[in-house]
N, C-alpha and C. Protein backbone atom coordinates (compact mmCIF):
# COMPACT_ATOMS: atom_id res chain seq x y z
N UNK A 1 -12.42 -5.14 12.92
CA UNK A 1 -13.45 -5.32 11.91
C UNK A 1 -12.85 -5.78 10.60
N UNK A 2 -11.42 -4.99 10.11
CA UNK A 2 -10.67 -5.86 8.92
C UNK A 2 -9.85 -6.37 9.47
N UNK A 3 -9.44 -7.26 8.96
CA UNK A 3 -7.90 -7.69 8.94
C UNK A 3 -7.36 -7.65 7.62
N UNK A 4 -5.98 -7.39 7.61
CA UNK A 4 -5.08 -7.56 6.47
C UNK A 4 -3.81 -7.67 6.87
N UNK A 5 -3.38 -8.41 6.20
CA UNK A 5 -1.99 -9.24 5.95
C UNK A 5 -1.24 -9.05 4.89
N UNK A 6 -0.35 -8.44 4.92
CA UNK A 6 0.97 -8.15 3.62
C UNK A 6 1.91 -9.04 3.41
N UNK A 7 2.35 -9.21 2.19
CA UNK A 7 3.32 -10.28 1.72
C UNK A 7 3.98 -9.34 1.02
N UNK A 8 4.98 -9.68 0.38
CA UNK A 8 6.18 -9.26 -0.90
C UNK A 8 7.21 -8.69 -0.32
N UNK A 9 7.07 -8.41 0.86
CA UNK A 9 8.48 -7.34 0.87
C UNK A 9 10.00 -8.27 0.76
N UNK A 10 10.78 -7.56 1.12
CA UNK A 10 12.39 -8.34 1.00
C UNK A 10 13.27 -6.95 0.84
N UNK A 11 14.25 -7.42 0.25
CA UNK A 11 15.44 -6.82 -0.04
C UNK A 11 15.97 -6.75 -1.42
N UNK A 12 16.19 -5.87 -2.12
CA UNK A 12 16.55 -5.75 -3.48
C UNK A 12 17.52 -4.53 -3.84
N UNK A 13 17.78 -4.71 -4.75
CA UNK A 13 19.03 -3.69 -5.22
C UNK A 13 18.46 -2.82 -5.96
N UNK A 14 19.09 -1.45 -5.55
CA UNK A 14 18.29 -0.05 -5.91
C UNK A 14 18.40 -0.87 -7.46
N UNK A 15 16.91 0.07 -7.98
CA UNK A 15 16.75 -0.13 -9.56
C UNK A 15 15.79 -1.45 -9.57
N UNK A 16 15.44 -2.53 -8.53
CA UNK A 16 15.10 -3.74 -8.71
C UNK A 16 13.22 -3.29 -7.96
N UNK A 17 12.80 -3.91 -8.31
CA UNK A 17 11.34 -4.14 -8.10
C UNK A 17 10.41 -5.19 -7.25
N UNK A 18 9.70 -4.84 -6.66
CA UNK A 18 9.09 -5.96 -5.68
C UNK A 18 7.12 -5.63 -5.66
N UNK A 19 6.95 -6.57 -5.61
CA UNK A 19 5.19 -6.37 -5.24
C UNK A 19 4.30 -6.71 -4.41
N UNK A 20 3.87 -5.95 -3.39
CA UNK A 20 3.43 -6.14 -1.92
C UNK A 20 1.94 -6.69 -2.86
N UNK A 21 1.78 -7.51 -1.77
CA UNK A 21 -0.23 -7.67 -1.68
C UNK A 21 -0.65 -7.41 -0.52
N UNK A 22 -2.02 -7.69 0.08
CA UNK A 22 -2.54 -6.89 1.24
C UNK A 22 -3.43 -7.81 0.80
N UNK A 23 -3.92 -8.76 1.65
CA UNK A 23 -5.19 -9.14 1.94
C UNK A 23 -6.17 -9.51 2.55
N UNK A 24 -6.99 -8.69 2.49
CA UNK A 24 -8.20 -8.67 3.25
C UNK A 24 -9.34 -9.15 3.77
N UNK A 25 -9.68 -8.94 5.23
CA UNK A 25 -10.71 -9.62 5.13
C UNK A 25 -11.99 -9.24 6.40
N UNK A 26 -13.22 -9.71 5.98
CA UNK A 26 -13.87 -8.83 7.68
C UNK A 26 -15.54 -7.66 7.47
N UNK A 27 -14.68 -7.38 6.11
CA UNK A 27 -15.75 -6.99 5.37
C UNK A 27 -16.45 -6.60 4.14
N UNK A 28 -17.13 -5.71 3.47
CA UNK A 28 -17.45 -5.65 2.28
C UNK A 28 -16.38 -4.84 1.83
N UNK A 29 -15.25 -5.52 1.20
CA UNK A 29 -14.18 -4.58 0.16
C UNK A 29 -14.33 -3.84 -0.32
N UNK A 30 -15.19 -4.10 -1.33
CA UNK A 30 -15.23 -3.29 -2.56
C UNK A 30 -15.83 -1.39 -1.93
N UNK A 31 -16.61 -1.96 -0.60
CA UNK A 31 -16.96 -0.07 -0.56
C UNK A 31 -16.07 0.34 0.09
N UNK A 32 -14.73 -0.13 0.70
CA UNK A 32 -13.64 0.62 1.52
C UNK A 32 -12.77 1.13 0.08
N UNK A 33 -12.23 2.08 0.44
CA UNK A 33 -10.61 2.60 -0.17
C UNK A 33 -9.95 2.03 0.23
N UNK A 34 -8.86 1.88 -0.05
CA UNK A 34 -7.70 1.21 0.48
C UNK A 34 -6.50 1.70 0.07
N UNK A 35 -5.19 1.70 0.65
CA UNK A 35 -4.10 2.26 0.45
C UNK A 35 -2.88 1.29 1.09
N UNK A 36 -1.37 2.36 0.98
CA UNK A 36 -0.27 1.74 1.38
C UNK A 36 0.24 2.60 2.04
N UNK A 37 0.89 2.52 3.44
CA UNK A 37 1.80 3.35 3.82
C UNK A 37 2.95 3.14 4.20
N UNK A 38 3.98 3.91 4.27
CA UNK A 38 5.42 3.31 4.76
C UNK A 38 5.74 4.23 5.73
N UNK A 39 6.57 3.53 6.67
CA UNK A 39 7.08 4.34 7.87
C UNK A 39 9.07 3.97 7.70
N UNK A 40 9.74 4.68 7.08
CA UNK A 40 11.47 4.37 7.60
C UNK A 40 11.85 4.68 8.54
N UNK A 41 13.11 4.10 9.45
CA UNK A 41 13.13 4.68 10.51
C UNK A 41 13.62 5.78 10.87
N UNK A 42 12.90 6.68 12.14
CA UNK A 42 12.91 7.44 12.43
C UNK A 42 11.86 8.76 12.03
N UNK A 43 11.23 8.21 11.17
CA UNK A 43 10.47 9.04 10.48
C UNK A 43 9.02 9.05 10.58
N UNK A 44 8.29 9.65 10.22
CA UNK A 44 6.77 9.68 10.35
C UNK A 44 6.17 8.68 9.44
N UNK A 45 4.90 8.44 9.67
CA UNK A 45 4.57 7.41 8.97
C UNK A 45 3.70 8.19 7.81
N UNK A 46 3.56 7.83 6.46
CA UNK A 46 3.36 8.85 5.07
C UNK A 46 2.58 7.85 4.04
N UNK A 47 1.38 8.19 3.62
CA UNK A 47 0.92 7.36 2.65
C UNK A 47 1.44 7.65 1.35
N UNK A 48 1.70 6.14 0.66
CA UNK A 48 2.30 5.87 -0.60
C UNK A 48 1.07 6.24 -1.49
N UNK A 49 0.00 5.42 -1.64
CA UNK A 49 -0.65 5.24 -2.91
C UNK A 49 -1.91 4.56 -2.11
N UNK A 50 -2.93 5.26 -2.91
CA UNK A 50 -4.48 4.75 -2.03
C UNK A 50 -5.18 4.24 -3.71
N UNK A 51 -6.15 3.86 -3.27
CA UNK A 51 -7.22 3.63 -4.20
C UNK A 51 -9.03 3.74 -3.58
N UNK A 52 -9.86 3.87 -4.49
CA UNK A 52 -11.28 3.95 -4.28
C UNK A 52 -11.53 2.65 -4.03
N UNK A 53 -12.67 2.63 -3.80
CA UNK A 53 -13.21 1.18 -3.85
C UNK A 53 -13.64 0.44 -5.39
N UNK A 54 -13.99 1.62 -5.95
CA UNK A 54 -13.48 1.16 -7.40
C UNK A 54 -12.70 0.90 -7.98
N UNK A 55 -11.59 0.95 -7.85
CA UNK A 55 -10.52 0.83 -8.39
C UNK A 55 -10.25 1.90 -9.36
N UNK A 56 -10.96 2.56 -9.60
CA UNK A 56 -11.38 3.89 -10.86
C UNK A 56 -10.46 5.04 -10.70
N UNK A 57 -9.93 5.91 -9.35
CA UNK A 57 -9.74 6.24 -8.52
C UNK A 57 -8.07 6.33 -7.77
N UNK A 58 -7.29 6.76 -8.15
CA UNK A 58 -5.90 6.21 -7.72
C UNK A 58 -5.09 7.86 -7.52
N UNK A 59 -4.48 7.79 -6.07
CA UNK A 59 -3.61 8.79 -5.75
C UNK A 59 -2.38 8.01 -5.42
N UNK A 60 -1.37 8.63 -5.68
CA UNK A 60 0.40 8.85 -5.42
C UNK A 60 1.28 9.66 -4.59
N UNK A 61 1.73 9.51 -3.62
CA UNK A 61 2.68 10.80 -3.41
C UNK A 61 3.78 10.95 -4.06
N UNK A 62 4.21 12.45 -4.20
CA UNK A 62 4.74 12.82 -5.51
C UNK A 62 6.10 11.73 -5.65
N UNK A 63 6.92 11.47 -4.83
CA UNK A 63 8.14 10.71 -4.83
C UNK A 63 8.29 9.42 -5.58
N UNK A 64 6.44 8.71 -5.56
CA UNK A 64 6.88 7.06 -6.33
C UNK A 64 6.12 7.61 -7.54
N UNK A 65 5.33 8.80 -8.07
CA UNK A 65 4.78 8.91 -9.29
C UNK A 65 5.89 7.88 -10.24
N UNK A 66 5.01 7.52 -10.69
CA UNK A 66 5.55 6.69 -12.33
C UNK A 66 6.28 5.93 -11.89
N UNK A 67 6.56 5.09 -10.68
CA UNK A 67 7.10 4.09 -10.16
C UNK A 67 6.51 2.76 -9.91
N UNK A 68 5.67 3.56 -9.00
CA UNK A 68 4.81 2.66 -8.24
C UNK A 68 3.29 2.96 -8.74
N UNK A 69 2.65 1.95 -8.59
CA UNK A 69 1.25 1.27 -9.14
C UNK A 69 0.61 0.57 -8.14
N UNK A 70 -0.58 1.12 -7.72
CA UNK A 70 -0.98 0.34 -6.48
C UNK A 70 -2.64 0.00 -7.48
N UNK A 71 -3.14 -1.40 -7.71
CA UNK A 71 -4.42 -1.85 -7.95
C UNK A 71 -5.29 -3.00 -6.94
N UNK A 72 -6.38 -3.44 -7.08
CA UNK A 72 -6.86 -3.95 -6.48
C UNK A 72 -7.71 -4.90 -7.21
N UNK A 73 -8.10 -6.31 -6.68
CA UNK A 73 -8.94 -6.86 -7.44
C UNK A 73 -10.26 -7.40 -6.53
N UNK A 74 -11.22 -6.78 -6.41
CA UNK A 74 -12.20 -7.04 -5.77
C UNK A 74 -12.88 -8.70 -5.50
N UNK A 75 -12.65 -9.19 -6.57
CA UNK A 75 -13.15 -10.18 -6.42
C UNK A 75 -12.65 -11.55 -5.15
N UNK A 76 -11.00 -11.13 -5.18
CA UNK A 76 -10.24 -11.56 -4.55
C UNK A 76 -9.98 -10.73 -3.11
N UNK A 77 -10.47 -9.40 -2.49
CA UNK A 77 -10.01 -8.86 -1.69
C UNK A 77 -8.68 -8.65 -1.34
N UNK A 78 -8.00 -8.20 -2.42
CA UNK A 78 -6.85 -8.07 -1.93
C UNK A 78 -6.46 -6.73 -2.70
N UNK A 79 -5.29 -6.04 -2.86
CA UNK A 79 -4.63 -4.44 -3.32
C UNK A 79 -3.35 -4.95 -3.06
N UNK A 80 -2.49 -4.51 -4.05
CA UNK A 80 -1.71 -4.86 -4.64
C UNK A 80 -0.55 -3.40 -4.70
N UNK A 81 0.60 -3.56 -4.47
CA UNK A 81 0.97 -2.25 -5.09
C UNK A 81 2.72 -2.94 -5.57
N UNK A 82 2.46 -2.56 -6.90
CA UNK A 82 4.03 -2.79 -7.84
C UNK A 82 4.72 -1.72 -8.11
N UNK A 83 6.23 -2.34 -6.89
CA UNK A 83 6.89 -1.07 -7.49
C UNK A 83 8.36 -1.08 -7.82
N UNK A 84 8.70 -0.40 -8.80
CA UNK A 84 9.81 -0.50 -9.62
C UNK A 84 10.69 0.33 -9.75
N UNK A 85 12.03 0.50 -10.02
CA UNK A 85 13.00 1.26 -10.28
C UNK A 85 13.02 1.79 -8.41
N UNK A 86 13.27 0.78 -8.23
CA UNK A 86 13.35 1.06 -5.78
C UNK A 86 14.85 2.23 -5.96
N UNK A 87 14.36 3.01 -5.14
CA UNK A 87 15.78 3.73 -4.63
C UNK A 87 16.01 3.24 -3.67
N UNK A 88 17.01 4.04 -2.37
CA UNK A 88 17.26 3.59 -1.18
C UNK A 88 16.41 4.09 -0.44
N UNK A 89 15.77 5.29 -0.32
CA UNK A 89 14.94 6.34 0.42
C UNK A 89 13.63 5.30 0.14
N UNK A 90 13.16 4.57 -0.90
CA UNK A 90 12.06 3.68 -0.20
C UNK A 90 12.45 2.56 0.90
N UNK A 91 13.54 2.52 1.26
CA UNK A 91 12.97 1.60 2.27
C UNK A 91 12.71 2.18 3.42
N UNK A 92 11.24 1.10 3.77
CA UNK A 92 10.49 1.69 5.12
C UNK A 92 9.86 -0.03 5.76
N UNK A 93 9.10 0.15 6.20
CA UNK A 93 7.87 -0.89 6.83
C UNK A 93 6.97 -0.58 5.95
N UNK A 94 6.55 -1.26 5.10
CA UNK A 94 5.24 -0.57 3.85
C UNK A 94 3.83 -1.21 4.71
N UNK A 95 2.84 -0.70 4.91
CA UNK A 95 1.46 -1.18 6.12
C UNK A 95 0.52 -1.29 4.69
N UNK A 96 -0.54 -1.73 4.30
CA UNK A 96 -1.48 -1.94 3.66
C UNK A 96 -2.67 -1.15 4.62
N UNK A 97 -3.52 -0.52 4.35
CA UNK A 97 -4.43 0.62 4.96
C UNK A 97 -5.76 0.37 4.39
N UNK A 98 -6.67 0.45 5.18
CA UNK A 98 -8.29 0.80 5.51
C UNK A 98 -9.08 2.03 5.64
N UNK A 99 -9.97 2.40 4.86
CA UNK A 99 -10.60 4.17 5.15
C UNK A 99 -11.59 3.22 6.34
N UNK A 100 -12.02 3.52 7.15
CA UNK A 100 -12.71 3.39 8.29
C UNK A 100 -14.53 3.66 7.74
N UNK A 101 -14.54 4.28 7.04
CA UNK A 101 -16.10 4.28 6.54
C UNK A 101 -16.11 4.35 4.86
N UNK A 102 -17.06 3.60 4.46
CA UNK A 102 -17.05 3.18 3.01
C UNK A 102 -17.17 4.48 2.16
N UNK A 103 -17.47 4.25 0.82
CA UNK A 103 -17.28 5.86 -0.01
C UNK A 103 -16.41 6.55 0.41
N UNK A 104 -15.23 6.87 1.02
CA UNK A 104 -15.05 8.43 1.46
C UNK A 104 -13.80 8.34 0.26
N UNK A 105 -13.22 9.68 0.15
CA UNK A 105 -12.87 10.17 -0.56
C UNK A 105 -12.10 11.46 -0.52
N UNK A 106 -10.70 11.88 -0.05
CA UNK A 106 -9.59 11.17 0.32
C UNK A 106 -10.25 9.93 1.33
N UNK A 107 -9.39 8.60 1.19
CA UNK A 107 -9.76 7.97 2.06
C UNK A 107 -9.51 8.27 3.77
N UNK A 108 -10.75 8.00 4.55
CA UNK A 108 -10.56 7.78 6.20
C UNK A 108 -9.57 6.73 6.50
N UNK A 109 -8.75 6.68 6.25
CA UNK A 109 -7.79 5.73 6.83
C UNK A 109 -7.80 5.64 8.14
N UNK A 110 -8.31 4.66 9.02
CA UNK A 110 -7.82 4.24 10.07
C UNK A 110 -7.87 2.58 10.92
N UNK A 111 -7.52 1.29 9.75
CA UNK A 111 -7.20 0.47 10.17
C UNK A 111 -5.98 0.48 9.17
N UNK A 112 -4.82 -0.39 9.63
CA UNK A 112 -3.32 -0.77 9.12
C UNK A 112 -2.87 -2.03 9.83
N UNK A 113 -2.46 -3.25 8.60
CA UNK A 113 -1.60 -4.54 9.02
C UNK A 113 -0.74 -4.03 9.40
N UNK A 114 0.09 -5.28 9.68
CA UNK A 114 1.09 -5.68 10.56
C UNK A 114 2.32 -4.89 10.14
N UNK A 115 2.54 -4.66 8.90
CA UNK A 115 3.46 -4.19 7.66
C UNK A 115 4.39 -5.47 7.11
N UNK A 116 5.19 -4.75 6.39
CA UNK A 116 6.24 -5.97 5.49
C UNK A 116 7.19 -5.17 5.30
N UNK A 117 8.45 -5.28 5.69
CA UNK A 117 9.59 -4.81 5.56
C UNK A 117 10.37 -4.92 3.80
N UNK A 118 10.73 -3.68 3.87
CA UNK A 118 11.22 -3.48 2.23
C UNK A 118 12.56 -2.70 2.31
N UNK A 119 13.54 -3.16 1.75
CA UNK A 119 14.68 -2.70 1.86
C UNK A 119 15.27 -2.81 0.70
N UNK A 120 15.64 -1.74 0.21
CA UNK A 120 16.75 -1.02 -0.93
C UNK A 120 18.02 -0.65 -0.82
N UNK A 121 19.09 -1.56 -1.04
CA UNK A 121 20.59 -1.34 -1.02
C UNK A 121 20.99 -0.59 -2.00
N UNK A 122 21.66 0.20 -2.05
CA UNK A 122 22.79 1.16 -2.97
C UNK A 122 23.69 0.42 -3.66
C-alpha cells in the first residue's frame, strides 16, 4: 500500500554527519506517522526517531537525543532524518517506517523500505 525508498546513507568518520530521506508513496501522507529504524548487526531491530503526521509531534530514543532530527515535509512526501556528531554504535541499516493506520499515536508501525546502509568509522 506504501512504498518508500531511502537515500543518504554512506560512510563517514565518527563526529561527521549524514541525512537520510525516505520517500514516499501510495498514500495519503500527511495522516500516517512515520519514523526511522536501524538494525546493526546482530542485533534487534530499534526505532530511532518517529514523527506524527503533523509534523508537530516528534519522539527520540534516548541514545541520538540532541543528535539526530528527524522532520518531514508533507507537501513533498518525504521524512527526513539529520544526523550529526555519528559515533560508531550508529552504524546499522537505517529503514524509513510506516504506522499502518492513520492518527495513531505511538505510531503502528508496520510497513519498512528497503533500508540504507550507514557506517561510522573510529
Amino acid at each position: 500500500q506504501v512504498r518508500m525508498v531511502e537515500s543518504g546513507g554512506g560512510m563517514v568518520q565518527a563526529g561527521g554527519s549524514l541525512r537520510l530521506s525516505c520517500a514516499a508513496s501510495g498514500r495519503t501522507f500527511s495522516n500516517y506517522a512515520m519514523g526511522w529504524f536501524r538494525q546493526a548487526r546482530g542485533k534487534e531491530r530499534e526505532v530511532v526517531a518517529s514523527i506524527s503526521g503533523s509534523g508537530i509531534t516528534t519522539y527520540y530514543t534516548h541514545s541520538v537525543k540532541g543528535r539526530f532530527t528527524i522532520s518531514r515535509d508533507n507537501s513533498k512526501n518525504t521524512v527526513n532524518l539529520q544526523m550529526n556528531s555519528l559515533k560508531p554504535e550508529d552504524t546499522a541499516v537505517y529503514y524509513c517506517a510506516s504506522a499502518r493506520r492513520p492518527g495513531t499515536w505511538p505510531p503502528d508501525f508496520g510497513s519498512w523500505g528497503q533500508g540504507t546502509q550507514v557506517t561510522v568509522s573510529s
